[in-house]
Protein backbone atom coordinates (compact mmCIF):
# COMPACT_ATOMS: atom_id res chain seq x y z
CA UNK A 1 23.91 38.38 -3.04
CA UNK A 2 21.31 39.39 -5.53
CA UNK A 3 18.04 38.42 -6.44
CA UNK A 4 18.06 38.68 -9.91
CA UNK A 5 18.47 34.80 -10.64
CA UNK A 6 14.87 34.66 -8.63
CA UNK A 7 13.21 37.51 -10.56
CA UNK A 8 13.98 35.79 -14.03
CA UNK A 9 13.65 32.08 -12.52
CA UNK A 10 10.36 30.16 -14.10
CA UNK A 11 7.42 30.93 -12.16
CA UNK A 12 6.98 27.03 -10.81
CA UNK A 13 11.13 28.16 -8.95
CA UNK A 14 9.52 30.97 -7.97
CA UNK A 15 6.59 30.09 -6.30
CA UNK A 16 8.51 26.78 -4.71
CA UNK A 17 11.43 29.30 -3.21
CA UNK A 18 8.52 31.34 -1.79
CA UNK A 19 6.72 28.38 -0.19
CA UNK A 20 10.25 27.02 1.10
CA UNK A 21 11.40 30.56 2.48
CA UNK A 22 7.74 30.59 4.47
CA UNK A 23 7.97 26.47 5.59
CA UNK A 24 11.34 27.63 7.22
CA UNK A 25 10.41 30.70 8.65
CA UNK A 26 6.74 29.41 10.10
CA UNK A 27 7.79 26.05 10.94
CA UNK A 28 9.93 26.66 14.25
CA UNK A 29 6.89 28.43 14.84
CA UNK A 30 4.50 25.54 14.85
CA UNK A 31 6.62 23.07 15.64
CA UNK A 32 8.15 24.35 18.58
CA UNK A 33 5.75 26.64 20.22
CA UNK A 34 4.84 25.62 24.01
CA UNK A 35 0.66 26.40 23.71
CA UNK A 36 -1.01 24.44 21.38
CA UNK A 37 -3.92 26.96 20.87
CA UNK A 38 -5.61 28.17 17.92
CA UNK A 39 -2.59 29.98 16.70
CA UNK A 40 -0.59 26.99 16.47
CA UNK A 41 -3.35 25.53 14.33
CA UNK A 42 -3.46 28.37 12.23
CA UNK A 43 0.40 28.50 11.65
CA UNK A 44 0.14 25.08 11.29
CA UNK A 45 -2.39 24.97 8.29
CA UNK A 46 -0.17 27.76 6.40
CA UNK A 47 2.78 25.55 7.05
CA UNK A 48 1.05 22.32 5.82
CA UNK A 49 0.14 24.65 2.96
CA UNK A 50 3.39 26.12 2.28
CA UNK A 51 5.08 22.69 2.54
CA UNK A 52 2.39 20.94 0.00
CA UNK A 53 2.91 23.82 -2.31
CA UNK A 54 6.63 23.13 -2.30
CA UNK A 55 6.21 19.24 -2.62
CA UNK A 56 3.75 19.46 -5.64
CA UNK A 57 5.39 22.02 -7.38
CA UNK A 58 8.55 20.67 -7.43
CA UNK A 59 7.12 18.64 -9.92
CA UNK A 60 6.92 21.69 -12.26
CA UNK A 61 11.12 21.72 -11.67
CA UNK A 62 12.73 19.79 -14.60
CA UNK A 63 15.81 17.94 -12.83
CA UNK A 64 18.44 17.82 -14.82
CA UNK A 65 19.83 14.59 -13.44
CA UNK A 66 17.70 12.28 -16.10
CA UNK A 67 16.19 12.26 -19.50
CA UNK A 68 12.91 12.56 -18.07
CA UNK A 69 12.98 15.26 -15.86
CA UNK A 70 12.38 13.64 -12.44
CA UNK A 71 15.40 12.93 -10.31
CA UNK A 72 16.80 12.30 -6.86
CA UNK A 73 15.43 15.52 -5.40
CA UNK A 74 11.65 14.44 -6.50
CA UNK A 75 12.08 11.46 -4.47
CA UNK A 76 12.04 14.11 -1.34
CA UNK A 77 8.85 15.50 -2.60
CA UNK A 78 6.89 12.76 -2.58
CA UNK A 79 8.17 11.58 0.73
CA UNK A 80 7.35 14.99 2.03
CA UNK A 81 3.49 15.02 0.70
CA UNK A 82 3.21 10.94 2.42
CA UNK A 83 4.76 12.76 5.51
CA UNK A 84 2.45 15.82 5.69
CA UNK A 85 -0.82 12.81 5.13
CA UNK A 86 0.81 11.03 7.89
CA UNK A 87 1.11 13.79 10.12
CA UNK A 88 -2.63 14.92 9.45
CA UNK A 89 -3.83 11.87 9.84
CA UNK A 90 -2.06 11.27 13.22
CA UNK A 91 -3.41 14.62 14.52
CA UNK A 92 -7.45 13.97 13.74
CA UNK A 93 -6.75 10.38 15.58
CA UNK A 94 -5.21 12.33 18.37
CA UNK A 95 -1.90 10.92 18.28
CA UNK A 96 -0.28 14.21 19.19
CA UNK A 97 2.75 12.51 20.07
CA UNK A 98 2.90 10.75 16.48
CA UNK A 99 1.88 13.95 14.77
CA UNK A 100 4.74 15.83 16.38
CA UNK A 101 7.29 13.08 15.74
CA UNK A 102 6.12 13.04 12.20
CA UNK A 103 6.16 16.77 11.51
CA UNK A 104 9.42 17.79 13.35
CA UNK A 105 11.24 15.00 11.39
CA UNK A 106 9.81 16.39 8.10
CA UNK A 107 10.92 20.25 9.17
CA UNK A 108 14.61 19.23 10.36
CA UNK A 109 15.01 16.36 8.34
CA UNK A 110 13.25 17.37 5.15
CA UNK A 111 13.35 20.95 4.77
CA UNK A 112 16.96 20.74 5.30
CA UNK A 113 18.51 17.74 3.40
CA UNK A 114 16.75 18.50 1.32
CA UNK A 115 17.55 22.58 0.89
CA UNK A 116 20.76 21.59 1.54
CA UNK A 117 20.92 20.42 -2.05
CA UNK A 118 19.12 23.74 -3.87
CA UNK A 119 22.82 25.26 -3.05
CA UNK A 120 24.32 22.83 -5.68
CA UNK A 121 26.02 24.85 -8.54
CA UNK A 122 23.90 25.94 -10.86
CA UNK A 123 20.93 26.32 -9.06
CA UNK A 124 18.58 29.44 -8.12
CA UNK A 125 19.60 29.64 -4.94
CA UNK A 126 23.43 29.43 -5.36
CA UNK A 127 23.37 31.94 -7.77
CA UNK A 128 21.56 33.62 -5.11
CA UNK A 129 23.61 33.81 -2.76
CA UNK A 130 27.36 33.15 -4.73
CA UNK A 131 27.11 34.55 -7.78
CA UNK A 132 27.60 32.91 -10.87
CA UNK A 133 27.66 29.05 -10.44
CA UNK A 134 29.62 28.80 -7.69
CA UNK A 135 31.01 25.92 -5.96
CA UNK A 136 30.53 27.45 -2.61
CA UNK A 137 27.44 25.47 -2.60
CA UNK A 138 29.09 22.40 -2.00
CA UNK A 139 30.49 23.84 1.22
CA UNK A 140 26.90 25.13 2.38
CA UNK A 141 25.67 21.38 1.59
CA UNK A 142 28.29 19.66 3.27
CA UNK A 143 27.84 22.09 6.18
CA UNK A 144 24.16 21.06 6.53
CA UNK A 145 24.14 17.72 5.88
CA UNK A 146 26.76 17.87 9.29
CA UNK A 147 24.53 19.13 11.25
CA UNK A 148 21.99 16.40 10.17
CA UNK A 149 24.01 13.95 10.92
CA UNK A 150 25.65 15.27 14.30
CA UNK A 151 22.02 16.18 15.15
CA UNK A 152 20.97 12.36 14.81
CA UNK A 153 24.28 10.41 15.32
CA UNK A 154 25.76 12.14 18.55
CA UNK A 155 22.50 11.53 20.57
CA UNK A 156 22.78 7.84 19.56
CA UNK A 157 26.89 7.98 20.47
CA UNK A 158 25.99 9.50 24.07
CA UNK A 159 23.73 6.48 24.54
CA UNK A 160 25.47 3.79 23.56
CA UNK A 161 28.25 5.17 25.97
CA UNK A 162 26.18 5.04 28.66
CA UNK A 163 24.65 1.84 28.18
């Protein structure tokens, strides 16, 4: 592991592995705490904040997939910034149910599918982690796209057995 691929990344890779890095560290913490006191609301501005931050600046990231720069991973971004309105918007009207739905879905959902993919060869992270591009990355992605799906299919599996 070394972080030299970060250190001489683009400043938009930079700042959008910061604001990731904090999303996943702060957002168990919001997400999952039992009070909902002022501290939640406070870790949950920063995490709003972080996750924005990582949505709009991954606009700064050229994908590589098309001529034009935007590809399949931008298609996350915008997703997360209608989730993160959503979410808001569900909290001022008091649907605290909605707003949790909403905001757990983007953290599990989101923040990992979509990490999953930063491990692709090639990218910052993989470097990161592997080396030169590595395709150990494709094992990390397959890994967490897994536990996606086991996390959403098997409760669906357990039901429709006991029904």
């Amino acid at each position: 592991m070394t972080l030299l691929p970060f250190l001489t990344a683009p400043l938009p890779v930079q700042v959008h592995i910061i604001a990731a890095v904090l999303a996943l560290i702060l957002g168990p913490v919001a997400l999952y705490r039992r009070r909902r006191d002022r501290t939640h609301k406070v870790i949950g501005y920063v995490w709003v904040t972080a996750m924005t931050v990582l949505a709009v600046g991954s606009f700064l990231i050229p994908s590589h997939f098309t001529p034009i720069g935007i590809g399949p991973l931008h298609g996350f971004a915008v997703l997360t910034l209608w989730s993160l309105w959503a979410g808001i918007k569900a909290a001022i009207a008091r649907d605290i149910e909605r707003h949790e739905a909403i905001l757990r879905s983007l953290y599990s959902n989101g923040l990992i599918i979509a990490g999953a993919f930063t491990f692709l060869p090639g990218r910052t992270l993989n470097q990161m982690l592997f080396g030169a591009p590595s395709h150990w990355g494709w094992l990390v992605i397959a890994g967490l796209l897994g536990l996606v799906a086991a996390r959403v299919f098997l409760p669906r599996l357990r039901q429709s057995r006991m029904a």
